[in-house]
PDB file of N, CA and C in Angstrom:
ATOM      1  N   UNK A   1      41.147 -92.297 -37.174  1.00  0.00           N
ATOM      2  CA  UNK A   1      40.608 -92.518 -35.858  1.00  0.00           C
ATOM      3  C   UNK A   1      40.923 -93.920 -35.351  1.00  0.00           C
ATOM      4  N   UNK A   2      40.905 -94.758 -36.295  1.00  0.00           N
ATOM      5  CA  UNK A   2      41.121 -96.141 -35.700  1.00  0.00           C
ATOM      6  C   UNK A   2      42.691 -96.502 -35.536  1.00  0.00           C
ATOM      7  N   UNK A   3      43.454 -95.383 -35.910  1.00  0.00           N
ATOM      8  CA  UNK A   3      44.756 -95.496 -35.812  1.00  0.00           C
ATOM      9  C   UNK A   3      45.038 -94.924 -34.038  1.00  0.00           C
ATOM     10  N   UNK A   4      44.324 -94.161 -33.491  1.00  0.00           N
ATOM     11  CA  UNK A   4      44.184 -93.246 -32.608  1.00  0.00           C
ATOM     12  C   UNK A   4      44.031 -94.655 -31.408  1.00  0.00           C
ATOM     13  N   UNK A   5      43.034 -95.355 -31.858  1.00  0.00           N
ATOM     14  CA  UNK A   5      42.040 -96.271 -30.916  1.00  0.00           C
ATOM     15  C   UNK A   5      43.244 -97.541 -30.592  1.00  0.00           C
ATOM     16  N   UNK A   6      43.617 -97.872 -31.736  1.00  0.00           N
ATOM     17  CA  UNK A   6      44.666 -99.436 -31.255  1.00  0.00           C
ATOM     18  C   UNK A   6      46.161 -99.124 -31.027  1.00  0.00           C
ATOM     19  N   UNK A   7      46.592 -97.553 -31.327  1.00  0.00           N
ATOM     20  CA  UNK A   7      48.323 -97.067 -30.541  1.00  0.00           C
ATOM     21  C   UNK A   7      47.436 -96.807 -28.821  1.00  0.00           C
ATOM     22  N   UNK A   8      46.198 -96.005 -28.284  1.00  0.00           N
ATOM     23  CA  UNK A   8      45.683 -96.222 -26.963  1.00  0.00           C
ATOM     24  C   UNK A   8      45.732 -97.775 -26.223  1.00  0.00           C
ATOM     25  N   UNK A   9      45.412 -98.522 -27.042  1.00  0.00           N
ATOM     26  CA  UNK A   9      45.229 -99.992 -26.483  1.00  0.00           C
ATOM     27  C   UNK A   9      46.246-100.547 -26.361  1.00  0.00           C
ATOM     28  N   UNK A  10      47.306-101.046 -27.394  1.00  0.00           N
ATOM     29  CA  UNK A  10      48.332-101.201 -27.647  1.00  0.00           C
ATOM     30  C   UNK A  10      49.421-100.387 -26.388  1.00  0.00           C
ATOM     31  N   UNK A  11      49.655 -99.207 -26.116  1.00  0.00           N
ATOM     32  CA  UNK A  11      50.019 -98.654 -25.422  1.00  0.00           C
ATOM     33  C   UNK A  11      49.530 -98.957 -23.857  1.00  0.00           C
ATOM     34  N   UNK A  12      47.968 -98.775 -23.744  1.00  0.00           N
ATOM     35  CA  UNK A  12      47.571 -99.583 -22.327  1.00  0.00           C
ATOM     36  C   UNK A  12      47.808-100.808 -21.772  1.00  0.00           C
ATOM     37  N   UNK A  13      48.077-101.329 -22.948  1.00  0.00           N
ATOM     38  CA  UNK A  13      48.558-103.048 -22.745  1.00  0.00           C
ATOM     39  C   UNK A  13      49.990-103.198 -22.256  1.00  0.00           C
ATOM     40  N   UNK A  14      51.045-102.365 -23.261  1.00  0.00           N
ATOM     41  CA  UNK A  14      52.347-102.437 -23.284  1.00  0.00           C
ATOM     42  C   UNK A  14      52.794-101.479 -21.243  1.00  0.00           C
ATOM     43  N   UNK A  15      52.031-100.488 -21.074  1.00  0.00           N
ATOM     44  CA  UNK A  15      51.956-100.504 -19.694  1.00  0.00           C
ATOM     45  C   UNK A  15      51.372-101.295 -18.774  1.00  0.00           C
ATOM     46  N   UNK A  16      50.683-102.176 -18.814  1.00  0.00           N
ATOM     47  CA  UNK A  16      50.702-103.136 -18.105  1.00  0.00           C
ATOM     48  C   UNK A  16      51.621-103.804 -17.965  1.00  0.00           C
ATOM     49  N   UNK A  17      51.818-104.172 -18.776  1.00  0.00           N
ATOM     50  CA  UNK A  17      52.949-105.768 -18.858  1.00  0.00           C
ATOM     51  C   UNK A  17      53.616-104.812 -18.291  1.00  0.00           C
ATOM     52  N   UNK A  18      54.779-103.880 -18.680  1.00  0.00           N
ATOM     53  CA  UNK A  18      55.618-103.460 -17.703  1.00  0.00           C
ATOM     54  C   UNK A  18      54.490-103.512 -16.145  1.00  0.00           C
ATOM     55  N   UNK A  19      54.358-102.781 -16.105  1.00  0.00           N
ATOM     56  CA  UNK A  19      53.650-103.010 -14.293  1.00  0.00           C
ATOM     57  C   UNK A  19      53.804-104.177 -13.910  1.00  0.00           C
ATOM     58  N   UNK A  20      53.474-105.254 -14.414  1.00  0.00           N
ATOM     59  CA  UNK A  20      53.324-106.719 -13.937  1.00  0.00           C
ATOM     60  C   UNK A  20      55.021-106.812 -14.014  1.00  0.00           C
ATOM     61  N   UNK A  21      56.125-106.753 -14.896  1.00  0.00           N
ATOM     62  CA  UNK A  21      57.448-107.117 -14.701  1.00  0.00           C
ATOM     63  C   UNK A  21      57.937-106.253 -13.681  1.00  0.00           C
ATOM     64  N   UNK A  22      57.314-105.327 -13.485  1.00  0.00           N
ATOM     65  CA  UNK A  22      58.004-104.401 -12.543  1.00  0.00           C
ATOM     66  C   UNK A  22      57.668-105.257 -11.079  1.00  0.00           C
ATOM     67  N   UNK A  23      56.632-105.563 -10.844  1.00  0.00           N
ATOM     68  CA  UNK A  23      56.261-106.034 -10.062  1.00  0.00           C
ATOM     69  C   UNK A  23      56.657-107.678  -9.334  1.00  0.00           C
ATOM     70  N   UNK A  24      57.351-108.401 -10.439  1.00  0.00           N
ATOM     71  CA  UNK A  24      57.199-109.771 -10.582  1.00  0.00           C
ATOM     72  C   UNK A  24      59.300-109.220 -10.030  1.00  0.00           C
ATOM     73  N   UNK A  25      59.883-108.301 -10.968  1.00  0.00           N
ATOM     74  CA  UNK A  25      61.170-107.891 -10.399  1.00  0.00           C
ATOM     75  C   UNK A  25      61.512-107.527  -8.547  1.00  0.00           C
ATOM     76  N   UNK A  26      60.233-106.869  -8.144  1.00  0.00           N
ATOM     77  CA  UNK A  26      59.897-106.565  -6.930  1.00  0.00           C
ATOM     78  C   UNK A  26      60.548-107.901  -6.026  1.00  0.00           C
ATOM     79  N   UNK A  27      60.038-108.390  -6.220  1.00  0.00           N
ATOM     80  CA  UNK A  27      59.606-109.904  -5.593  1.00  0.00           C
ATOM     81  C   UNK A  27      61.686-110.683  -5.387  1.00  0.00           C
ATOM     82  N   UNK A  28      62.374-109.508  -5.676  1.00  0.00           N
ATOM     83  CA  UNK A  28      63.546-110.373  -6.000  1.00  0.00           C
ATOM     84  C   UNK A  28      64.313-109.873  -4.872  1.00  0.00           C
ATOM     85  N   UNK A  29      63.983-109.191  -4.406  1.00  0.00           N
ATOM     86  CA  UNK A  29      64.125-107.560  -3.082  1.00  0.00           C
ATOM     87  C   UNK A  29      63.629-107.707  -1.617  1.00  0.00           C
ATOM     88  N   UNK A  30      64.295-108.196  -0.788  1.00  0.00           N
ATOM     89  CA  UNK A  30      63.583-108.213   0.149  1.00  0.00           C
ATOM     90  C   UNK A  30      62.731-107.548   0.764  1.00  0.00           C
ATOM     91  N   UNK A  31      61.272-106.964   1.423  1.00  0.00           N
ATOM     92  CA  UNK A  31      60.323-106.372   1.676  1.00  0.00           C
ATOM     93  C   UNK A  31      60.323-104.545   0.325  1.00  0.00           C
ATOM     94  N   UNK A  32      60.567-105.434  -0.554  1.00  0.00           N
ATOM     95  CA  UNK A  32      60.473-103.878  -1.801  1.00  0.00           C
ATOM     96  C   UNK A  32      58.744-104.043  -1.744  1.00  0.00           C
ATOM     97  N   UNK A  33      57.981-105.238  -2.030  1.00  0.00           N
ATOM     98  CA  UNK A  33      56.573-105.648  -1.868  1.00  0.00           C
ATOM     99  C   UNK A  33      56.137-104.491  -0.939  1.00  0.00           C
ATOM    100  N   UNK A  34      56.487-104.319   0.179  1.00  0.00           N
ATOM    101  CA  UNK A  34      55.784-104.003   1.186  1.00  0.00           C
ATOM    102  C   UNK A  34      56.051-102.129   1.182  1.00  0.00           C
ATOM    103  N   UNK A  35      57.032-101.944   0.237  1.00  0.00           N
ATOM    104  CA  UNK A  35      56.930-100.388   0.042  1.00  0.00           C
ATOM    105  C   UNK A  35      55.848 -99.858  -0.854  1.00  0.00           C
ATOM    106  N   UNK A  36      55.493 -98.343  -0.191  1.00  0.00           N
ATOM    107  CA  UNK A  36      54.950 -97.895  -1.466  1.00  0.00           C
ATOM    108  C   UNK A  36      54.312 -97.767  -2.608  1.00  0.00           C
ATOM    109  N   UNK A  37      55.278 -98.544  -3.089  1.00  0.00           N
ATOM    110  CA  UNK A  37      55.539 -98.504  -5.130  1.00  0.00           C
ATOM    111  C   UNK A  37      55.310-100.122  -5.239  1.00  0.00           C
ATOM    112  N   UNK A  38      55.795-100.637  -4.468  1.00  0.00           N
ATOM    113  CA  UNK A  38      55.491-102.064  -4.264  1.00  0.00           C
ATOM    114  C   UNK A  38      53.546-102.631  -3.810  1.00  0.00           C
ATOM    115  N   UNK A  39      53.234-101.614  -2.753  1.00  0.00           N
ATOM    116  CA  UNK A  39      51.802-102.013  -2.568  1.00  0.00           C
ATOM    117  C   UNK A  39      51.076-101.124  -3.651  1.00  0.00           C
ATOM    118  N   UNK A  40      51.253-100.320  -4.194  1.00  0.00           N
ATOM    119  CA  UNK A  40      50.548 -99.493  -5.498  1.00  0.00           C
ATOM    120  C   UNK A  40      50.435-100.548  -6.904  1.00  0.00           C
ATOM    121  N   UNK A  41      51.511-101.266  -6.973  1.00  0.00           N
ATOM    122  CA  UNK A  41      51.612-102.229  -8.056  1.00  0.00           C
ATOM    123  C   UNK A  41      50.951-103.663  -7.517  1.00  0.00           C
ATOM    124  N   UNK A  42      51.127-103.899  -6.208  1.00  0.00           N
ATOM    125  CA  UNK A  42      50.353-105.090  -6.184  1.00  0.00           C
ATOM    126  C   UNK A  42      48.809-104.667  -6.133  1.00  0.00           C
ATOM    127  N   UNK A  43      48.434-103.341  -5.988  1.00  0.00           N
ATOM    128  CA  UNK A  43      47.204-103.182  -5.841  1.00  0.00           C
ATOM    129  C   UNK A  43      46.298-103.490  -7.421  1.00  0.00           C
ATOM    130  N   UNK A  44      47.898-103.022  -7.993  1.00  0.00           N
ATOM    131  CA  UNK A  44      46.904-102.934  -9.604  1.00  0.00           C
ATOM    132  C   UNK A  44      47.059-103.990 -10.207  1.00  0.00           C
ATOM    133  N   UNK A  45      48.711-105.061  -9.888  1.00  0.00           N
ATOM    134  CA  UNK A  45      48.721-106.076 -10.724  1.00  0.00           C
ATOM    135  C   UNK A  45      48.224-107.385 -10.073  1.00  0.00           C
ATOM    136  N   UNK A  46      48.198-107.674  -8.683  1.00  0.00           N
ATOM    137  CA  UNK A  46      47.667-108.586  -8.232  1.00  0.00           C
ATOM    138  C   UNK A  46      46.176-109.466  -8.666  1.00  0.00           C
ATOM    139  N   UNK A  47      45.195-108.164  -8.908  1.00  0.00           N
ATOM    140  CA  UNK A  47      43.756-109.402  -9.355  1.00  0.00           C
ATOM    141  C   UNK A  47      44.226-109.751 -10.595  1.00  0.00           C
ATOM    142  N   UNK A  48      44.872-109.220 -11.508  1.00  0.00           N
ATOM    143  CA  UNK A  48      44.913-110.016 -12.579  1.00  0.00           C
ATOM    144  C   UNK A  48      45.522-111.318 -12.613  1.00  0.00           C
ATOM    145  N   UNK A  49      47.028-111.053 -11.933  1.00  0.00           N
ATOM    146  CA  UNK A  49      47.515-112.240 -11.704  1.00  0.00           C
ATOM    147  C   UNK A  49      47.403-113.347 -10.848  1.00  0.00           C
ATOM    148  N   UNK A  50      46.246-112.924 -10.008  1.00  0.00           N
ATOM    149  CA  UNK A  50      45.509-113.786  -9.085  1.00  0.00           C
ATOM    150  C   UNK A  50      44.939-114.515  -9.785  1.00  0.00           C
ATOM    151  N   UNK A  51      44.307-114.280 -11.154  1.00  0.00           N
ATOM    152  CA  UNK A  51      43.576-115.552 -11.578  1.00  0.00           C
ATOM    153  C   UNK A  51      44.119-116.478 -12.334  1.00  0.00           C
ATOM    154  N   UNK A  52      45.211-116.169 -12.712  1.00  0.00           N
ATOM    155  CA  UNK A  52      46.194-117.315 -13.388  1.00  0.00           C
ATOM    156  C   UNK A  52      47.050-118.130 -11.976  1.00  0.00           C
ATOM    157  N   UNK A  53      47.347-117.367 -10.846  1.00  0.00           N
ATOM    158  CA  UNK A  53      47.895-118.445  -9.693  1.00  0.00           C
ATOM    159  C   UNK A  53      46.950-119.307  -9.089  1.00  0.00           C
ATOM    160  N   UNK A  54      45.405-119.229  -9.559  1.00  0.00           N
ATOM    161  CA  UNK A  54      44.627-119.831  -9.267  1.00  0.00           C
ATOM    162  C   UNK A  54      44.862-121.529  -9.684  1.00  0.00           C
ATOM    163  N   UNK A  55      44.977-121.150 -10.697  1.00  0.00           N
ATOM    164  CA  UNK A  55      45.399-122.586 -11.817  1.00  0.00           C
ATOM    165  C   UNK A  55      46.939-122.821 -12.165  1.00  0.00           C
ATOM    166  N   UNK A  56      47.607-121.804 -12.289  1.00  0.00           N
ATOM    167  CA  UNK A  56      48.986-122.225 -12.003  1.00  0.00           C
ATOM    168  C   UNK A  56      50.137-122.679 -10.701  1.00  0.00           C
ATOM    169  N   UNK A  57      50.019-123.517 -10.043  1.00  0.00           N
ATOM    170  CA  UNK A  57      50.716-123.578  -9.006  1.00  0.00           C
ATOM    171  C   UNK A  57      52.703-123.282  -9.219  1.00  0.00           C
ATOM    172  N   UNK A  58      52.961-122.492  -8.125  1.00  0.00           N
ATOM    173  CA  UNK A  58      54.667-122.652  -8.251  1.00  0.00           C
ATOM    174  C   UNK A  58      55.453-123.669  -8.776  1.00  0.00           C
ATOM    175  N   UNK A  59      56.044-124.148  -9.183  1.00  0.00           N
ATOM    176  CA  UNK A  59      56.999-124.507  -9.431  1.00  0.00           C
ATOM    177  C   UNK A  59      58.165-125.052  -8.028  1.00  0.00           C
ATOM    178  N   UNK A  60      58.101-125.955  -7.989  1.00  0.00           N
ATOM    179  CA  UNK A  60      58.616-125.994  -6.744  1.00  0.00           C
ATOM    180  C   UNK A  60      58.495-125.760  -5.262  1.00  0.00           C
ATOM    181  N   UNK A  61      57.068-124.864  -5.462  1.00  0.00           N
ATOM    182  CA  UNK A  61      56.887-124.239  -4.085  1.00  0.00           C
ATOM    183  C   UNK A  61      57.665-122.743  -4.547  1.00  0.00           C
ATOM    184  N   UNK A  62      58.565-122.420  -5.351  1.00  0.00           N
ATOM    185  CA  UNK A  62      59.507-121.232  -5.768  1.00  0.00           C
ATOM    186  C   UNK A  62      59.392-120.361  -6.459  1.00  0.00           C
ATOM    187  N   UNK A  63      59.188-121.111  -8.304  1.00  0.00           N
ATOM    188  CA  UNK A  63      59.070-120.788  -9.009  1.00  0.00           C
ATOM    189  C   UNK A  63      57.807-120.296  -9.979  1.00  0.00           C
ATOM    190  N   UNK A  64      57.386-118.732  -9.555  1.00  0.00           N
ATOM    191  CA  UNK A  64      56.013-118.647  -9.817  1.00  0.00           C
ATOM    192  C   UNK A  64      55.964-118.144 -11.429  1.00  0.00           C
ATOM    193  N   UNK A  65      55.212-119.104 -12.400  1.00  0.00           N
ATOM    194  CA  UNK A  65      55.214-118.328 -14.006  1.00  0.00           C
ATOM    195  C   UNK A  65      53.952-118.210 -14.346  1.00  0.00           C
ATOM    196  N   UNK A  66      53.245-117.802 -13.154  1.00  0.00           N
ATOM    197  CA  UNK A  66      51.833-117.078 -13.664  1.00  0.00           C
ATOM    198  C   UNK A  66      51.679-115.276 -14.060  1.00  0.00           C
ATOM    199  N   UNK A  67      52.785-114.999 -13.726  1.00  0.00           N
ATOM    200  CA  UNK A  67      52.944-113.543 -14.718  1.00  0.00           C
ATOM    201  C   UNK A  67      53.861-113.560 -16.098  1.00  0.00           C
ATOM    202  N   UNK A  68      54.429-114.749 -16.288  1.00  0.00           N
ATOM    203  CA  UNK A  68      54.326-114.924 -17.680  1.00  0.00           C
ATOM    204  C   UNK A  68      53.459-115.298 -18.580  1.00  0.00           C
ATOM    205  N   UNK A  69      53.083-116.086 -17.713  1.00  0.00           N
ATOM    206  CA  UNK A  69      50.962-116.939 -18.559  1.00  0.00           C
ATOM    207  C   UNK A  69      50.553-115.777 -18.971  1.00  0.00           C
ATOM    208  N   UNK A  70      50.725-114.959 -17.743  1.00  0.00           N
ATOM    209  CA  UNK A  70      49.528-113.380 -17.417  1.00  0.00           C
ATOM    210  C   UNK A  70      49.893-112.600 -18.342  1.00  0.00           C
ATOM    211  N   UNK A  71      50.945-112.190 -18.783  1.00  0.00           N
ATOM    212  CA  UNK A  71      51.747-111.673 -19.532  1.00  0.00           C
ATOM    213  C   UNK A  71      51.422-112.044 -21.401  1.00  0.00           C
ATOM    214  N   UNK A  72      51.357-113.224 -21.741  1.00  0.00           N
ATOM    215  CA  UNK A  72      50.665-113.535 -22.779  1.00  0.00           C
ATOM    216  C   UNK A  72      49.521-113.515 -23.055  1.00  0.00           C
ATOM    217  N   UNK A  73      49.139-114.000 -22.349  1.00  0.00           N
ATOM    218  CA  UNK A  73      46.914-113.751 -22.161  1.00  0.00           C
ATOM    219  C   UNK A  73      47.144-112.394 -22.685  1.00  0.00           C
ATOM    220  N   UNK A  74      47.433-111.453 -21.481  1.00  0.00           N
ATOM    221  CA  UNK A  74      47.372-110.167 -22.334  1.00  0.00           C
ATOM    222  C   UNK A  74      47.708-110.072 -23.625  1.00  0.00           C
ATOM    223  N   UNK A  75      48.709-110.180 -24.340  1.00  0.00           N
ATOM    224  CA  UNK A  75      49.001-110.294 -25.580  1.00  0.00           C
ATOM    225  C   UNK A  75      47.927-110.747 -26.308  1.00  0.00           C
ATOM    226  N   UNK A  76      47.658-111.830 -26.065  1.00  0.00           N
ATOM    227  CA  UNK A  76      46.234-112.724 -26.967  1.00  0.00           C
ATOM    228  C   UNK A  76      45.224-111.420 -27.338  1.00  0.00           C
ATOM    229  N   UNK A  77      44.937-111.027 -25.819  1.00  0.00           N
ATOM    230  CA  UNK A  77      43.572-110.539 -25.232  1.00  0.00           C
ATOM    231  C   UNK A  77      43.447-108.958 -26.777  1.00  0.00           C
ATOM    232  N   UNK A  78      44.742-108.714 -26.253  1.00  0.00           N
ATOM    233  CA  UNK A  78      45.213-107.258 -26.993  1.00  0.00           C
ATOM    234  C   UNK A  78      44.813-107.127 -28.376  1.00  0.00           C
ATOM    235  N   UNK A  79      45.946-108.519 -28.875  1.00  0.00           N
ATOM    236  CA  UNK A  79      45.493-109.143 -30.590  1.00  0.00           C
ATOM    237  C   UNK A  79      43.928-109.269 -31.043  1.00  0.00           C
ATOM    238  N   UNK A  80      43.364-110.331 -30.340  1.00  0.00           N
ATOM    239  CA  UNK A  80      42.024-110.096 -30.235  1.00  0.00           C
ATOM    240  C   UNK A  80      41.102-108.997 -30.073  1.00  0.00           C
ATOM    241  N   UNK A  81      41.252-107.935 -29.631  1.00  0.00           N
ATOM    242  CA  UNK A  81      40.605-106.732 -29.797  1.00  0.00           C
ATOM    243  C   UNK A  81      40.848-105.632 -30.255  1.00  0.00           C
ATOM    244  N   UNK A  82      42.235-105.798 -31.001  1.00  0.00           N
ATOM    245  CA  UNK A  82      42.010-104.498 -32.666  1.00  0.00           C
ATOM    246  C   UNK A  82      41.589-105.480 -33.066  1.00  0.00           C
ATOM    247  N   UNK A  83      41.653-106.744 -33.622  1.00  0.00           N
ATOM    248  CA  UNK A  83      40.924-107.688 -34.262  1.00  0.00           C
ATOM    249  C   UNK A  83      39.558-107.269 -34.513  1.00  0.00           C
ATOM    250  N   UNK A  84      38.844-107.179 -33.037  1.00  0.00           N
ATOM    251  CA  UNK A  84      36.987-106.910 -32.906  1.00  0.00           C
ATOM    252  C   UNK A  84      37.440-105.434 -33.284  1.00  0.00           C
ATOM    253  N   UNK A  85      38.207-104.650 -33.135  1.00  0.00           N
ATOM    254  CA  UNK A  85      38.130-102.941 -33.032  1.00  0.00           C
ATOM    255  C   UNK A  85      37.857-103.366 -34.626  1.00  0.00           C
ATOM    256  N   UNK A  86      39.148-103.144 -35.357  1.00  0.00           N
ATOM    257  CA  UNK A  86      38.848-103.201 -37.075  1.00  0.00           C
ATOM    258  C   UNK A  86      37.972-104.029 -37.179  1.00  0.00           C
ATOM    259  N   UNK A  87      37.250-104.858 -36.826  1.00  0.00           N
ATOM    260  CA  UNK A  87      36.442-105.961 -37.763  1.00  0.00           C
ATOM    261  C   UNK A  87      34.618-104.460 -37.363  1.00  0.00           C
ATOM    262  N   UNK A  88      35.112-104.588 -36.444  1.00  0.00           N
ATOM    263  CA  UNK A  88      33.696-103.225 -36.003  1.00  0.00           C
ATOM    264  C   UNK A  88      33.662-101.869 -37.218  1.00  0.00           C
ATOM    265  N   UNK A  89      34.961-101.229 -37.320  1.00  0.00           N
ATOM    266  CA  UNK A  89      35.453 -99.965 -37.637  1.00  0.00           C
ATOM    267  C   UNK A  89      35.136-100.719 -39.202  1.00  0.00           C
ATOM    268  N   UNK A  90      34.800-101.529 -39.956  1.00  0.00           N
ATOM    269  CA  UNK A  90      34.702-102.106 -41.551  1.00  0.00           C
ATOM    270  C   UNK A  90      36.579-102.088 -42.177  1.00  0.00           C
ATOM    271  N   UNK A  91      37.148-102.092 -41.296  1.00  0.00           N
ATOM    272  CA  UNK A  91      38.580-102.381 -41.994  1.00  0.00           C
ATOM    273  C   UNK A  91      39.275-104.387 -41.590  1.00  0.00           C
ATOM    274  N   UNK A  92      38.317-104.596 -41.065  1.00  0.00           N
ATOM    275  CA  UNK A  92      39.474-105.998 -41.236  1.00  0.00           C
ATOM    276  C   UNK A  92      38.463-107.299 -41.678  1.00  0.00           C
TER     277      UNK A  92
END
């Protein structure tokens, strides 16, 4: 079962991050943002990455690497909770 619980998480995570690169690729396209598939992804990836552009400013005015920050946090976040999952489940 706990094998069941961290390939779900693991997997929810690993679709994110794509969403967020998909999204951060968007941005390279002139008005792709404003399609569709473009406002569906900013709908879902935007608050997250809103709170790292909070504290990360561009780069130049250009260069935005708060969906790479965003992008690791997740990672951390991920690690950290099979961490709590097994330490809960009596395996870690």
């Amino acid at each position: 079962m706990e094998d069941t619980i961290i390939i779900f998480l693991r997997n929810a995570l690993n679709i994110y991050s794509y969403l967020i690169i998909g999204y951060v690729l968007l941005s390279w396209f002139p008005n792709a943002r404003e399609s569709s598939i473009g406002q569906f992804l900013g709908r879902i990836v935007e608050p997250y990455i809103g709170i790292f552009r909070r504290f990360i400013p561009p780069i130049g005015g250009v260069l935005d690497l708060s969906p790479i920050v965003a992008i690791f946090a997740l990672r951390f976040i991920g690690i950290g909770l099979e961490s709590v999952i097994l330490f809960f489940l009596g395996l870690g």
